[in-house]
Protein backbone atom coordinates (compact mmCIF):
# COMPACT_ATOMS: atom_id res chain seq x y z
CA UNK A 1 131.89 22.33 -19.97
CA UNK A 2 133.20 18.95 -18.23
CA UNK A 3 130.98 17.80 -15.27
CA UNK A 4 132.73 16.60 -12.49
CA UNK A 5 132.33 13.18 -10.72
CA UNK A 6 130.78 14.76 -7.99
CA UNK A 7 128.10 16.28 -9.57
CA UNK A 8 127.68 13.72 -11.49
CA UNK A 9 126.83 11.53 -8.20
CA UNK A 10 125.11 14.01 -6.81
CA UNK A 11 122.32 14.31 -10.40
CA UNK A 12 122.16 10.41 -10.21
CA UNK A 13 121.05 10.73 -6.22
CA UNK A 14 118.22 13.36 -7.31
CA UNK A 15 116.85 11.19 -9.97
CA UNK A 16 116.90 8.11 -7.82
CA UNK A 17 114.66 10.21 -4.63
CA UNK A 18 112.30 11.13 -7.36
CA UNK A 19 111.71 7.87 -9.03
CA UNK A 20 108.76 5.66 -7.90
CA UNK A 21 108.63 2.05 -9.30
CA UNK A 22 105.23 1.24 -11.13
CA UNK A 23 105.06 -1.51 -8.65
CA UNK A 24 105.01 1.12 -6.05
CA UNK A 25 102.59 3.10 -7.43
CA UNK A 26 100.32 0.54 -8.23
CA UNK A 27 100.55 -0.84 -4.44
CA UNK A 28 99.18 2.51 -3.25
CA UNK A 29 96.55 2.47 -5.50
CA UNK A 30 95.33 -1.04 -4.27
CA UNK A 31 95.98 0.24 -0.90
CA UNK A 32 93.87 2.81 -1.62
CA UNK A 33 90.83 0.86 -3.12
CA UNK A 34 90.48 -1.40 -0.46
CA UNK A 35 90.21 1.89 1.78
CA UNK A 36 87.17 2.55 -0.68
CA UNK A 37 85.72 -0.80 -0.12
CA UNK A 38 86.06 -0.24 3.90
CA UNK A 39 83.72 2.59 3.18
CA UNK A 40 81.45 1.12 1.44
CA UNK A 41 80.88 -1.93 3.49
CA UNK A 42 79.72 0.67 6.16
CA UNK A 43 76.26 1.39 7.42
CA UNK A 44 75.52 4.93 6.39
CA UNK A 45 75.22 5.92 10.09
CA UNK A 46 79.12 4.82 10.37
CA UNK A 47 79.57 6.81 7.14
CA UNK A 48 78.44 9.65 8.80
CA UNK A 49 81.23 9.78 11.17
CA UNK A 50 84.21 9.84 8.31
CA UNK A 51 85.11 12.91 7.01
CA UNK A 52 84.93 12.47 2.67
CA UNK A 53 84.50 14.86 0.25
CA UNK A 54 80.71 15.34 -1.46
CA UNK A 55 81.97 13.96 -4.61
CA UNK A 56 83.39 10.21 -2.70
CA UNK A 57 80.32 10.40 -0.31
CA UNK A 58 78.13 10.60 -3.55
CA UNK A 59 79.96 7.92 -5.03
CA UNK A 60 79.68 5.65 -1.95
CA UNK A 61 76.22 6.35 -1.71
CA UNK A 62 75.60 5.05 -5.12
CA UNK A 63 77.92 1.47 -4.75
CA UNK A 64 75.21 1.22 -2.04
CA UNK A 65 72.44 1.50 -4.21
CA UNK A 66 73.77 -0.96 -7.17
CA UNK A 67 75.46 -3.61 -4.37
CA UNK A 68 73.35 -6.40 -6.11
CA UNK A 69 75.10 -5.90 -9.35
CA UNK A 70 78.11 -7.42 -9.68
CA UNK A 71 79.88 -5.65 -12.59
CA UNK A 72 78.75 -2.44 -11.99
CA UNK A 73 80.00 -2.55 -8.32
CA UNK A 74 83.19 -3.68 -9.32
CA UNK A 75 83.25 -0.32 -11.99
CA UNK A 76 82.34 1.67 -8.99
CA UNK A 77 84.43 0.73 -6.86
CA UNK A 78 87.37 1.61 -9.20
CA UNK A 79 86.19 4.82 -9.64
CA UNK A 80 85.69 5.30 -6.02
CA UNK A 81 89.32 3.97 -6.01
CA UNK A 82 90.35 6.87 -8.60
CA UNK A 83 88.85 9.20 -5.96
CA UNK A 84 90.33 8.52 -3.38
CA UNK A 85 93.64 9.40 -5.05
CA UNK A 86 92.58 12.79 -4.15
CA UNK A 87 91.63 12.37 -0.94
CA UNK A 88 94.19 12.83 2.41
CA UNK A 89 93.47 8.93 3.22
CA UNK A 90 94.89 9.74 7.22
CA UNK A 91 92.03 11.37 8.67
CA UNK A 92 89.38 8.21 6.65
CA UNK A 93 91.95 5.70 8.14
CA UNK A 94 91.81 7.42 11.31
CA UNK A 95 87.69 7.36 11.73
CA UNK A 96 87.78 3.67 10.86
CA UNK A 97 90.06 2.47 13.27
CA UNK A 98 87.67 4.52 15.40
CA UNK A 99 84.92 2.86 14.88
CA UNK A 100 86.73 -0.48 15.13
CA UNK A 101 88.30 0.33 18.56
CA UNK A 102 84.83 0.99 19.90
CA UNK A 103 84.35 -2.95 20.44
CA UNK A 104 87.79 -3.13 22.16
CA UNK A 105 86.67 -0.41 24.31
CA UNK A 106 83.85 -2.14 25.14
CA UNK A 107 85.11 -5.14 25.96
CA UNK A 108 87.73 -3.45 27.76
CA UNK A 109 85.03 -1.60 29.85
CA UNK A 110 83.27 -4.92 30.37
CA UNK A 111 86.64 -6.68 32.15
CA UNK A 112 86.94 -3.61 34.61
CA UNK A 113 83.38 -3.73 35.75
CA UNK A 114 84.41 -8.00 36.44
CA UNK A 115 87.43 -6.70 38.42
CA UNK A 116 85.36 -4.30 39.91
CA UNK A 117 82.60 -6.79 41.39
CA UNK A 118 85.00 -9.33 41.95
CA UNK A 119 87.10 -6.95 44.71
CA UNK A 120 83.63 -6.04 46.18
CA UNK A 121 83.25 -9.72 46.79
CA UNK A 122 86.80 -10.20 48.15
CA UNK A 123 87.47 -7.68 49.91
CA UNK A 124 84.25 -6.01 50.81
CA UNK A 125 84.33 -2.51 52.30
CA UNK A 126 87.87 -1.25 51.09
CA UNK A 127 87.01 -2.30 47.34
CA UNK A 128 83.21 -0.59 47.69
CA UNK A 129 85.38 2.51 49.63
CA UNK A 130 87.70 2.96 46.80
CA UNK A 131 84.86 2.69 44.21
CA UNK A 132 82.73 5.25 45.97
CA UNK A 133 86.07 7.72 45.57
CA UNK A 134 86.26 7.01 41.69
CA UNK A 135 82.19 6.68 41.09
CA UNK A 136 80.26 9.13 43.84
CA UNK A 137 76.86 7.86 42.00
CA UNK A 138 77.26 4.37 43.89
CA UNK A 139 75.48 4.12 46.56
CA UNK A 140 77.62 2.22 49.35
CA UNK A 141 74.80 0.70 51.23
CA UNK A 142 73.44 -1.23 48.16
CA UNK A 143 77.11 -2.50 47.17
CA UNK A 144 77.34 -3.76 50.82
CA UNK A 145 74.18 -5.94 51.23
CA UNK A 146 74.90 -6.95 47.59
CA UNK A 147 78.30 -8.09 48.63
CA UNK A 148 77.08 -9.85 51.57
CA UNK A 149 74.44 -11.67 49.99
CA UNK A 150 77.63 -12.98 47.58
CA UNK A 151 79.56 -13.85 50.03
CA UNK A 152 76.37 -15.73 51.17
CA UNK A 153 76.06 -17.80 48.02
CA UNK A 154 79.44 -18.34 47.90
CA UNK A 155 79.91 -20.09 50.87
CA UNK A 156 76.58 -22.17 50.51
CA UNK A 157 77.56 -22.98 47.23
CA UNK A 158 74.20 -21.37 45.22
CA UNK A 159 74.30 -19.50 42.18
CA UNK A 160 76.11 -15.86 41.86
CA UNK A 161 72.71 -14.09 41.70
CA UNK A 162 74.39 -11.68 43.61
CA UNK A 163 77.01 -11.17 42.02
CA UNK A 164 75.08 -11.09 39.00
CA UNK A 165 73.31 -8.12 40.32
CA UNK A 166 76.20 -6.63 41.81
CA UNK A 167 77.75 -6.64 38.16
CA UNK A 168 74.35 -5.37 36.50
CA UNK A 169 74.55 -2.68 39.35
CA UNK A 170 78.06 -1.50 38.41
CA UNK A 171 77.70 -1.41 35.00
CA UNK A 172 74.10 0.88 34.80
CA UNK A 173 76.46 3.14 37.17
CA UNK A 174 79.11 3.48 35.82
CA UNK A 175 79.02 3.27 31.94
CA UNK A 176 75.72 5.01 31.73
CA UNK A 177 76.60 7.72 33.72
């Protein structure tokens, strides 16, 4: 039996979806590892908080214990490598850029609480109005003397203990809520 062109084309175009270079293969692998060594640079209380398998946990737990020897953590951290080639890496990538975002958050939590003081300074009751709406656990009369003692300092040209305060203020209220 003759084969066509066609299917001819059509056998090459299966073999070529199937086929993975070694140079492929070998980049996963690496990219793998260095997901290994993300885990094992982490405190165990940041371990915690990644779902991995007993066997990789084990295996983490034991690069922690031989950190100080070079060789040996270098064999370990290949074969935590191998193991993670049976691990879904999403859900491990996942929980670390978790835990990474947290100081983003934070920071981005600590600019709103400076926008938030600032318009209490600026514009005074409307600001501590509108924060009252989002945050019920202020209480409006101690925003308002805080502001006006600002406002104060501002104009005699003393230091921002007020605002200071005012700051301190929002952020026990609001982030520890």
């Amino acid at each position: 039996m003759v084969n066509k062109p066609q299917e001819i084309k059509m056998m090459a175009n299966e073999d070529e979806q199937d086929f993975i270079s070694k140079s492929e293969i070998k980049r996963e692998m690496d990219a793998l590892q260095a997901l290994g060594n993300q885990l094992v640079k982490l405190s165990p209380t940041e371990l915690a908080k990644i779902p991995l398998s007993e066997s990789l946990a084990d295996a983490i737990a034991l690069a922690h214990k031989i950190k100080n020897k070079h060789e040996a953590l270098r064999r370990q951290l290949q074969y935590i490598g191998k193991l993670m080639r049976h691990e879904d890496p999403e859900p491990i990538q996942a929980a670390l850029d978790k835990l990474a975002n947290k100081h983003q958050e934070a920071t981005r939590e600590f600019h709103q609480i400076e926008i938030f003081r600032d318009q209490v300074i600026a514009e005074g009751d409307e600001a501590i109005s509108g924060l009252i709406e989002q945050y019920p656990q202020l209480e409006r009369q101690k925003l308002r003397q805080l502001a006006r003692q600002a406002n104060k300092e501002l104009k005699s040209a003393k230091p921002p203990k007020a605002a200071r305060e005012i700051f301190k203020y929002l952020r026990e209220m609001i982030l520890e809520a």
